[in-house]
PDB file of N, CA and C in Angstrom:
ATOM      1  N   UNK A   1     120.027 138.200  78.480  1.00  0.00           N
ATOM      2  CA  UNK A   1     119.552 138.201  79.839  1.00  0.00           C
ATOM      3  C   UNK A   1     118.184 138.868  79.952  1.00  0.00           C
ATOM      4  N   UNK A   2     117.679 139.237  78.739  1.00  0.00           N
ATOM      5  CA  UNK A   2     116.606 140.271  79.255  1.00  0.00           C
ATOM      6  C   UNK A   2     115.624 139.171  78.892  1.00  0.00           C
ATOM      7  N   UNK A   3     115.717 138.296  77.894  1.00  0.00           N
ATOM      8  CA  UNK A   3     114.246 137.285  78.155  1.00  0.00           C
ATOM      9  C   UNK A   3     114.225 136.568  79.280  1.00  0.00           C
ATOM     10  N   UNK A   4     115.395 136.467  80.360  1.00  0.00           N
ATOM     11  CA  UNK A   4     115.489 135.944  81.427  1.00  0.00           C
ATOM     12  C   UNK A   4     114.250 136.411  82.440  1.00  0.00           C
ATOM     13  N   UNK A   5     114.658 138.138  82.411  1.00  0.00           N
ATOM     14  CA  UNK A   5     113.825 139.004  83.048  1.00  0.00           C
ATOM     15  C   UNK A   5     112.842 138.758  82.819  1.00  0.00           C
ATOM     16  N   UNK A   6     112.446 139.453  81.610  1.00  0.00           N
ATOM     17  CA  UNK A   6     110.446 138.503  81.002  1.00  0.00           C
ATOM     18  C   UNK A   6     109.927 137.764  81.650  1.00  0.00           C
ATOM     19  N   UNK A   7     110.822 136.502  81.812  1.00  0.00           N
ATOM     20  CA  UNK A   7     110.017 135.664  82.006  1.00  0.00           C
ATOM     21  C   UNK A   7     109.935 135.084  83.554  1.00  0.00           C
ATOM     22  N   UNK A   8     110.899 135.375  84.172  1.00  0.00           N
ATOM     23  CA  UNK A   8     111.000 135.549  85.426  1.00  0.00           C
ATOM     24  C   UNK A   8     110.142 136.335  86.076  1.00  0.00           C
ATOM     25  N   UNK A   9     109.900 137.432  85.337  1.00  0.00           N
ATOM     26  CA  UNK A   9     108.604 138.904  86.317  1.00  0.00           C
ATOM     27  C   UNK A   9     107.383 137.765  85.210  1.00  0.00           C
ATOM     28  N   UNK A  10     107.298 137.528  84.278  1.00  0.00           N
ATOM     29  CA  UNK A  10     105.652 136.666  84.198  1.00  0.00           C
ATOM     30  C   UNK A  10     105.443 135.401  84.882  1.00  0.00           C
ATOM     31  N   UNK A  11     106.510 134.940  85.027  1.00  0.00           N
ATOM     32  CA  UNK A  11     106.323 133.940  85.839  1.00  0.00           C
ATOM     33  C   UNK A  11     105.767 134.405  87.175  1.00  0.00           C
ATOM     34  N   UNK A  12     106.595 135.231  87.977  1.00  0.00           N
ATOM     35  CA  UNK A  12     106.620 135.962  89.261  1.00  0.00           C
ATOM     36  C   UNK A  12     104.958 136.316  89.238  1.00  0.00           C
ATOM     37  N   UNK A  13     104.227 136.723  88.678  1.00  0.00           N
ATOM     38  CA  UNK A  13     102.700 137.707  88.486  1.00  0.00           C
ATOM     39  C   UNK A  13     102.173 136.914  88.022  1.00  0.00           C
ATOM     40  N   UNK A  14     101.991 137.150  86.543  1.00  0.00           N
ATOM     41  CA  UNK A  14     100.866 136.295  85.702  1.00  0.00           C
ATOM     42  C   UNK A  14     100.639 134.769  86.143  1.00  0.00           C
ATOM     43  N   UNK A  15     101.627 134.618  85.712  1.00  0.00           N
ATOM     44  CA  UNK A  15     101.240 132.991  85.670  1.00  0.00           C
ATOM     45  C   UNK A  15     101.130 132.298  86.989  1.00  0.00           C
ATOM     46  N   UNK A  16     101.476 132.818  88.403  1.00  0.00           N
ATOM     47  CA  UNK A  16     101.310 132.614  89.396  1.00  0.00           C
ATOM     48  C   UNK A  16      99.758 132.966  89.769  1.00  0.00           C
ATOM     49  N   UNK A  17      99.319 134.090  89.139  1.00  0.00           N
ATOM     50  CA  UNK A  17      98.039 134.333  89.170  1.00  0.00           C
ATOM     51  C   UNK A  17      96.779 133.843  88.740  1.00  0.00           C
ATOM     52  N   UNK A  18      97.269 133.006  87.181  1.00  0.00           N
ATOM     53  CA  UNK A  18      96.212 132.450  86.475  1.00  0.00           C
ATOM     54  C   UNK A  18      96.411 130.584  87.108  1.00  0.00           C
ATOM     55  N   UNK A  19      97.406 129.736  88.201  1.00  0.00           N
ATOM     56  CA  UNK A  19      98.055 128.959  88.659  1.00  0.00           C
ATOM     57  C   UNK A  19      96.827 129.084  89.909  1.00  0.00           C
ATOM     58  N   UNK A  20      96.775 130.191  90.590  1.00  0.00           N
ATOM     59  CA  UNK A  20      95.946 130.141  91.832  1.00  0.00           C
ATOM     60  C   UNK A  20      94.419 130.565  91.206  1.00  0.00           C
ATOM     61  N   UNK A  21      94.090 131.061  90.546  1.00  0.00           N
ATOM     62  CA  UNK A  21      92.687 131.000  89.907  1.00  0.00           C
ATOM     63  C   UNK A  21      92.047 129.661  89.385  1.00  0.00           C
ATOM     64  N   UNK A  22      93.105 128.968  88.799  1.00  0.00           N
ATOM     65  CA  UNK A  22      92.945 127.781  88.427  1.00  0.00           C
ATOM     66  C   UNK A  22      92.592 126.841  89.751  1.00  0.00           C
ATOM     67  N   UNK A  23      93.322 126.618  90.492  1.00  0.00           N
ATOM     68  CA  UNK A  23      92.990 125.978  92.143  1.00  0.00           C
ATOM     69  C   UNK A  23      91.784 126.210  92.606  1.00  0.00           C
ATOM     70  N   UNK A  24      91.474 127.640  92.435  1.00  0.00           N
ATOM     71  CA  UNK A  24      89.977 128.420  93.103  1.00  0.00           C
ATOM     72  C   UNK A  24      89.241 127.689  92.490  1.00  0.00           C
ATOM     73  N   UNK A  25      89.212 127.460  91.133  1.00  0.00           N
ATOM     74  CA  UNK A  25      88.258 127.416  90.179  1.00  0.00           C
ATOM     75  C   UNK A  25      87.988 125.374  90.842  1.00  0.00           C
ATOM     76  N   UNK A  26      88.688 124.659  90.870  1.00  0.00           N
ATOM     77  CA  UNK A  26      89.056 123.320  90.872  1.00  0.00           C
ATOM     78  C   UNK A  26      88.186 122.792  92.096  1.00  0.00           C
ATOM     79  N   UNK A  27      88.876 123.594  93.141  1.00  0.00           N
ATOM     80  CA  UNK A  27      88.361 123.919  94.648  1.00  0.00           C
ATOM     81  C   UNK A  27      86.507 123.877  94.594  1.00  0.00           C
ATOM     82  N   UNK A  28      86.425 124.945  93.845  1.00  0.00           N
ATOM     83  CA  UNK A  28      84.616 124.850  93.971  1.00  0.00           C
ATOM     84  C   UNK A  28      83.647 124.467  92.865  1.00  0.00           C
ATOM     85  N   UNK A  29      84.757 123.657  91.761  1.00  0.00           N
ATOM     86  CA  UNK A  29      83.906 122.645  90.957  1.00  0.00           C
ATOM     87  C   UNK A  29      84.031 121.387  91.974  1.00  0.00           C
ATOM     88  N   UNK A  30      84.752 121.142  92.778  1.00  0.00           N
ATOM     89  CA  UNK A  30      84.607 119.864  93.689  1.00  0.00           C
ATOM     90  C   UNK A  30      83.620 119.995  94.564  1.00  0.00           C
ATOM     91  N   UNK A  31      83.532 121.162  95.379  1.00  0.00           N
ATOM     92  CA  UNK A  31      82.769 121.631  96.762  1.00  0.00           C
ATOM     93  C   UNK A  31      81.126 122.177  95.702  1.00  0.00           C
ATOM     94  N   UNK A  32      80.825 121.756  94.657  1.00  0.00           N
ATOM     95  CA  UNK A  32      79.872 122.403  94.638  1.00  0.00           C
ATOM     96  C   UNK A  32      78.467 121.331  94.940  1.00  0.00           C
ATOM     97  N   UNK A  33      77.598 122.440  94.821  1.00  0.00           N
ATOM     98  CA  UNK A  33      76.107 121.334  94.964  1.00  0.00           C
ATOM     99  C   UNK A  33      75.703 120.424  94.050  1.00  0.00           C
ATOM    100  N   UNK A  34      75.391 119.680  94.743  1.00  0.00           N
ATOM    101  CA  UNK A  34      74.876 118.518  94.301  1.00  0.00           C
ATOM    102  C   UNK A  34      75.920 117.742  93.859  1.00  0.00           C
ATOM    103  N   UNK A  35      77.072 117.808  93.885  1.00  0.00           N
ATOM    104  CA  UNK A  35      78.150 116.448  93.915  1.00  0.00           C
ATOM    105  C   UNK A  35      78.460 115.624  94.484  1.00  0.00           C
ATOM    106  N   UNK A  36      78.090 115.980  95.600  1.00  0.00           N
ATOM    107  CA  UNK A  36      78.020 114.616  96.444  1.00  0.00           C
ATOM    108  C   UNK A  36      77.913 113.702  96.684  1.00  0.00           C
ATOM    109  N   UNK A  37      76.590 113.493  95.883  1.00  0.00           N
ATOM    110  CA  UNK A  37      76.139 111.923  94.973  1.00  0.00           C
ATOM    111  C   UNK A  37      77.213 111.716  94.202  1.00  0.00           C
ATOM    112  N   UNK A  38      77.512 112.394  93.202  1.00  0.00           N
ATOM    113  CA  UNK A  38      78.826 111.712  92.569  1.00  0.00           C
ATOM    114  C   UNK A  38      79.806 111.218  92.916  1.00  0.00           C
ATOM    115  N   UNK A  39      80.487 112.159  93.661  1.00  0.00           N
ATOM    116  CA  UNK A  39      81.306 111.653  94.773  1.00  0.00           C
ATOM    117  C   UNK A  39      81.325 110.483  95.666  1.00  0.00           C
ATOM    118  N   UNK A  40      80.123 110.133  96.357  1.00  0.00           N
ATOM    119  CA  UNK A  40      80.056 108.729  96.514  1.00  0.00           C
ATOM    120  C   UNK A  40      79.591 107.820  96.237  1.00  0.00           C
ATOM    121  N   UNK A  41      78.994 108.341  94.558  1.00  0.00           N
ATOM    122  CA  UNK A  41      78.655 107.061  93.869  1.00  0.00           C
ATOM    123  C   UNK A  41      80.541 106.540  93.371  1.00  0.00           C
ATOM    124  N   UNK A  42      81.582 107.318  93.164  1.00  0.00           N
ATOM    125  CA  UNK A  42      82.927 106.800  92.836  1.00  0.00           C
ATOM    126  C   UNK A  42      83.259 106.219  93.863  1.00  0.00           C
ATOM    127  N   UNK A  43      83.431 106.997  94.935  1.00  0.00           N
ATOM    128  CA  UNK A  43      83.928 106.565  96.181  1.00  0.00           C
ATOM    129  C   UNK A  43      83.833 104.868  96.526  1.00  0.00           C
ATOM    130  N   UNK A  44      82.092 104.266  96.298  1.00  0.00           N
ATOM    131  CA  UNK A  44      81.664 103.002  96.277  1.00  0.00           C
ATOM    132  C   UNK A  44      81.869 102.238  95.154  1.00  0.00           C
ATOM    133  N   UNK A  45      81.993 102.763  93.730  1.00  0.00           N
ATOM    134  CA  UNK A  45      82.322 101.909  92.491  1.00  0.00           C
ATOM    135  C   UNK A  45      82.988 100.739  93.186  1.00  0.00           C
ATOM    136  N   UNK A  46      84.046 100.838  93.856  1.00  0.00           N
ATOM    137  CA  UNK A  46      84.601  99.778  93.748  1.00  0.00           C
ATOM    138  C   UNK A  46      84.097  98.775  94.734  1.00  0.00           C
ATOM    139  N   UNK A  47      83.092  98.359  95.255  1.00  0.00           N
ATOM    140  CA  UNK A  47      82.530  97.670  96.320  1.00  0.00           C
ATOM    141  C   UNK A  47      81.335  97.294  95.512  1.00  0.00           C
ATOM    142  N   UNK A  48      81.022  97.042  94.137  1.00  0.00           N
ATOM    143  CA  UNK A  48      79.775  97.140  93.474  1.00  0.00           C
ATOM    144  C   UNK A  48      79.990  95.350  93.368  1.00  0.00           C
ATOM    145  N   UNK A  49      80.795  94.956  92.988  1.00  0.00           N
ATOM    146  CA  UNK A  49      80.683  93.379  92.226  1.00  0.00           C
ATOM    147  C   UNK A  49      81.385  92.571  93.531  1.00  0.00           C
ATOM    148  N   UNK A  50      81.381  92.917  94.514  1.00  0.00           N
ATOM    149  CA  UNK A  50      81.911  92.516  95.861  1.00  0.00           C
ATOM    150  C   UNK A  50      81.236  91.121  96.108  1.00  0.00           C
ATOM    151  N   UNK A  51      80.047  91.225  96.115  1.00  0.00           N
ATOM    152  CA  UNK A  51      78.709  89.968  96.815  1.00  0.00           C
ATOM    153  C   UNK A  51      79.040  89.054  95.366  1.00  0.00           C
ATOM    154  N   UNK A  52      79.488  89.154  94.166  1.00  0.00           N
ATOM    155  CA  UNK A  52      79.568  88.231  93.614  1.00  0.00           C
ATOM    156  C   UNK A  52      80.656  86.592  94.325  1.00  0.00           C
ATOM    157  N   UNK A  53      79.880  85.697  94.162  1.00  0.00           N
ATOM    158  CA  UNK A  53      80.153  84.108  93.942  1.00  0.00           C
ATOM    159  C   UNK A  53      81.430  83.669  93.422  1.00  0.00           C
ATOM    160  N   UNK A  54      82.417  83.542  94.399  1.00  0.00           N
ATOM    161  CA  UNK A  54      83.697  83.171  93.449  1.00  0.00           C
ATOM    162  C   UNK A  54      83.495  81.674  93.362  1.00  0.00           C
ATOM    163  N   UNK A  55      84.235  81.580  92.307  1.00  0.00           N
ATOM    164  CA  UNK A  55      84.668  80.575  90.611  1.00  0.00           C
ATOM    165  C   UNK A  55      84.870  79.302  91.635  1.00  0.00           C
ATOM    166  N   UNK A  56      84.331  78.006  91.240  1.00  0.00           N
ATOM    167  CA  UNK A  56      84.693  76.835  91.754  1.00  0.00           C
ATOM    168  C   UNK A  56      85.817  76.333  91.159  1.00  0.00           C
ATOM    169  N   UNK A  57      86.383  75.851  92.142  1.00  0.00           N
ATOM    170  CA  UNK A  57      87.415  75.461  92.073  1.00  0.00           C
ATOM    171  C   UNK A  57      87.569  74.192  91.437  1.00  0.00           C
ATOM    172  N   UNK A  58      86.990  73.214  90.958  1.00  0.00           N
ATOM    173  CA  UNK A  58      87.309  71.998  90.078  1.00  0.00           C
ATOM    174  C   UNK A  58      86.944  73.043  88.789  1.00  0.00           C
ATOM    175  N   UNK A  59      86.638  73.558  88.579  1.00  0.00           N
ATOM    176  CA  UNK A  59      86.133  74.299  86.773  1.00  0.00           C
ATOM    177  C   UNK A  59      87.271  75.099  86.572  1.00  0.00           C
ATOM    178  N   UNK A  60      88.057  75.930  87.344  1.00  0.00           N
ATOM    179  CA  UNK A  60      88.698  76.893  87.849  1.00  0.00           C
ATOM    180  C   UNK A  60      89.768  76.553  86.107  1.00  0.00           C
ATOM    181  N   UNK A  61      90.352  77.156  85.339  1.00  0.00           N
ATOM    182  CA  UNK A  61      91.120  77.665  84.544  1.00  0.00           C
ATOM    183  C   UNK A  61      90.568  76.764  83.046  1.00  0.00           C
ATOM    184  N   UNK A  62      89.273  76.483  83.246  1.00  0.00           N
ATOM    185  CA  UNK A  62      88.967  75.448  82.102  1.00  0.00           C
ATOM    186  C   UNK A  62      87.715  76.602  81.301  1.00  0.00           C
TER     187      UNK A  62
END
C-alpha cells in the first residue's frame, strides 16, 4: 500500500504541476507574436485549390 501512497501524493503535486505548466507553456506558444499569419495561413489551406476547373464529364474515369 505504500507505493499506492507515492504515487497518489506525486500524482496529487508533481505531476499535476508539471500537467498545468505544460498548458501555460502550450497556451502562449499559440498566443504568441507573430503567429497569426500562421494561423491563418492553416486556417485557409483548405480553400487554396477551390477555383480549380472540375473534370469533364465525357473524359471523366478514362
Amino acid at each position: 500500500m505504500e507505493r499506492y501512497s507515492f504515487l497518489r501524493t506525486l500524482a496529487d503535486s508533481w505531476v499535476l504541476l508539471i500537467l498545468f505548466l505544460i498548458f501555460i507553456g502550450v497556451v502562449v506558444w499559440v498566443f504568441r507574436p507573430g503567429s497569426r499569419r500562421k494561423h491563418r495561413d492553416a486556417a485557409e489551406s483548405i480553400f487554396r485549390n477551390e477555383n480549380r476547373p472540375a473534370p469533364d464529364s465525357d473524359n471523366e474515369g478514362r
